[in-house]
Protein backbone atom coordinates (compact mmCIF):
# COMPACT_ATOMS: atom_id res chain seq x y z
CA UNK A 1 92.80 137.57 143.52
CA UNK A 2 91.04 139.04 140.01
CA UNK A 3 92.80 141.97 138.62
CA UNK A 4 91.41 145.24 138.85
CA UNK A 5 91.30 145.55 134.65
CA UNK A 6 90.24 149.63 132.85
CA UNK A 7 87.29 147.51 131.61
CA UNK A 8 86.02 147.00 135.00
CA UNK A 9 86.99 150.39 136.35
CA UNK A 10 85.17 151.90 133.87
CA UNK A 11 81.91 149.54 134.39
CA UNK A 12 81.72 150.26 138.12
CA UNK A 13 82.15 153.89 137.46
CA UNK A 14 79.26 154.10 135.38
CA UNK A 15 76.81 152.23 137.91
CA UNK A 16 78.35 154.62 140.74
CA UNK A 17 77.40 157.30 138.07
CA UNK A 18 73.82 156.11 137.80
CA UNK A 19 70.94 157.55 138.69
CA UNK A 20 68.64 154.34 138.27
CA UNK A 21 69.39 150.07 137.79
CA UNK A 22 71.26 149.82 133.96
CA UNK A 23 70.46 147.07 131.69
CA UNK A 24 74.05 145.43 130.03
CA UNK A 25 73.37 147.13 127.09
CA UNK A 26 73.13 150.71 128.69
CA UNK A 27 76.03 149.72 130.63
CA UNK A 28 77.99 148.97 127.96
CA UNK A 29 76.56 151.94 125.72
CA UNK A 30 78.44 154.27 128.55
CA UNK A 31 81.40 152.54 129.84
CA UNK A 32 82.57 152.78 126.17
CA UNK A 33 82.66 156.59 125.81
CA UNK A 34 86.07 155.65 128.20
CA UNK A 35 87.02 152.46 127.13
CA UNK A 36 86.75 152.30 123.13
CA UNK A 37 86.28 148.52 122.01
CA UNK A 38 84.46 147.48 125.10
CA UNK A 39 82.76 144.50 124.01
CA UNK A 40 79.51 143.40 125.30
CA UNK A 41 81.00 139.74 126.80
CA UNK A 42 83.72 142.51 128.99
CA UNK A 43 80.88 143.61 130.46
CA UNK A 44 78.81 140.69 131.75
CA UNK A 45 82.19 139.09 132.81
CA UNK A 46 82.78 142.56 134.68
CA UNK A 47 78.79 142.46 136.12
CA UNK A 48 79.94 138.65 136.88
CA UNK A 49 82.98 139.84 139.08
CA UNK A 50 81.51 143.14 140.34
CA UNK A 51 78.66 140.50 142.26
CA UNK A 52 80.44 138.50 143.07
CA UNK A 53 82.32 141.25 145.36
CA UNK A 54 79.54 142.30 146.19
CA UNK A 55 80.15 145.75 144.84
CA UNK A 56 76.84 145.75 142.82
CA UNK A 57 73.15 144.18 142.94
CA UNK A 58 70.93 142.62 140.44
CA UNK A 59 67.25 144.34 140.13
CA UNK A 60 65.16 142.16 138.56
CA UNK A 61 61.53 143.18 137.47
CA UNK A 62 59.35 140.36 136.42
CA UNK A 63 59.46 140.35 132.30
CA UNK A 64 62.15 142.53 132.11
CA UNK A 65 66.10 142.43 131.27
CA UNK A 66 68.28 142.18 134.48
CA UNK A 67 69.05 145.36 135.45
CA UNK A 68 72.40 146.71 137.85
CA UNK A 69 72.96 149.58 140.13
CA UNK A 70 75.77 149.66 142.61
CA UNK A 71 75.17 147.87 146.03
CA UNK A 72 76.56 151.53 147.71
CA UNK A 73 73.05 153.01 148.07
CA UNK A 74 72.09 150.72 149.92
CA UNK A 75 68.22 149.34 150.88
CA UNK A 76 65.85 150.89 148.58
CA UNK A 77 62.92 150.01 146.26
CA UNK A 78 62.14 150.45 142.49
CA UNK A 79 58.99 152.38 140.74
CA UNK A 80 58.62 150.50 137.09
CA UNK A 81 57.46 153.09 134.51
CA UNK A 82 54.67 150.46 132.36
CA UNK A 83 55.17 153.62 129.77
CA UNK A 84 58.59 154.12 129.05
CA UNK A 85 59.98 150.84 130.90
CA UNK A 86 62.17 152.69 133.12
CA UNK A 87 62.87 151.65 136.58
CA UNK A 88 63.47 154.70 139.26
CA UNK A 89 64.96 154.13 143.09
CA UNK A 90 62.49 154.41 145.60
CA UNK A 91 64.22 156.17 148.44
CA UNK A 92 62.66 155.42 151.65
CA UNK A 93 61.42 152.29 153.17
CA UNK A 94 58.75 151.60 155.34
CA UNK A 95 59.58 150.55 158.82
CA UNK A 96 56.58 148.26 159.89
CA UNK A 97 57.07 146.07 156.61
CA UNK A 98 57.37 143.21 158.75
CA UNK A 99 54.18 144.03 160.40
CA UNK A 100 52.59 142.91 157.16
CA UNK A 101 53.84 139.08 157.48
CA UNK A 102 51.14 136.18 159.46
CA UNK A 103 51.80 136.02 162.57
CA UNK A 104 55.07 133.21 163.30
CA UNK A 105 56.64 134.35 160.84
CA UNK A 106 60.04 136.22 160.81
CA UNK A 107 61.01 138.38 157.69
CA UNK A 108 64.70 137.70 156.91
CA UNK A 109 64.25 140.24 153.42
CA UNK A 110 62.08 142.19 150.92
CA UNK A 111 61.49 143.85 147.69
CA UNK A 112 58.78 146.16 146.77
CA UNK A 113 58.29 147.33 142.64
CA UNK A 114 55.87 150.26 142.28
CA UNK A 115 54.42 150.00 139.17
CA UNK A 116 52.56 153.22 137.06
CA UNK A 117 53.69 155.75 134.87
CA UNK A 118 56.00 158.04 135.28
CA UNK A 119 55.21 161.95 134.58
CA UNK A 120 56.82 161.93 131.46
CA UNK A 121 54.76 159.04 129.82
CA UNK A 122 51.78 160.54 131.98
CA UNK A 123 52.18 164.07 129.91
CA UNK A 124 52.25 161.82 126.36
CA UNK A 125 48.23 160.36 127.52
């Protein structure tokens, strides 16, 4: 059994914290303000752990860094800002997603990334 380490407190605390998926970097930019000296290898050895207990998920947009949030919100989508290069949760889900697949086929999962621009980077046009 892995010990439960300040490091790794602090890590999980700021993706519970989060209001959208973190890259490392932010990650570590944040969990430091509790943990001085947090070093960026901690972290991905914390991101490592935290997966493998399934305590956080992986978003991954296509040309992008990895990015984490915690797995607690549950089933969700992402909105990709092409301006800024923020991702945002998407909320809700549609239901009749399966609907979409040929017919035969079952659905076991799936991911939708909005892309655009968020209102910010729409203002800066």
């Amino acid at each position: 059994m892995e010990r439960i380490t300040q490091q790794k407190l602090a890590i999980a605390a700021v993706l519970e914290a989060a209001e959208s998926p973190l890259t490392p970097p932010e990650i570590l930019s944040r969990a430091a303000k509790a943990v001085p000296h947090l070093g960026v290898a901690t972290v991905y050895r914390a991101l490592r752990a935290l997966r493998k207990d399934r305590k956080i998920v992986i978003v991954e947009i296509p040309g992008e860094p990895p990015r984490y949030e915690t797995a607690a919100r549950g089933h969700h989508h992402h909105f990709f800002c092409n301006g800024c290069r923020k991702v945002f949760e998407v909320p809700d889900c549609a239901a009749q997603l399966a609907e979409l697949a040929p017919p035969n086929f079952q659905v076991l999962d799936h991911e939708i990334i909005l892309y655009g621009k968020c209102p910010e980077c729409q203002e800066e046009q």
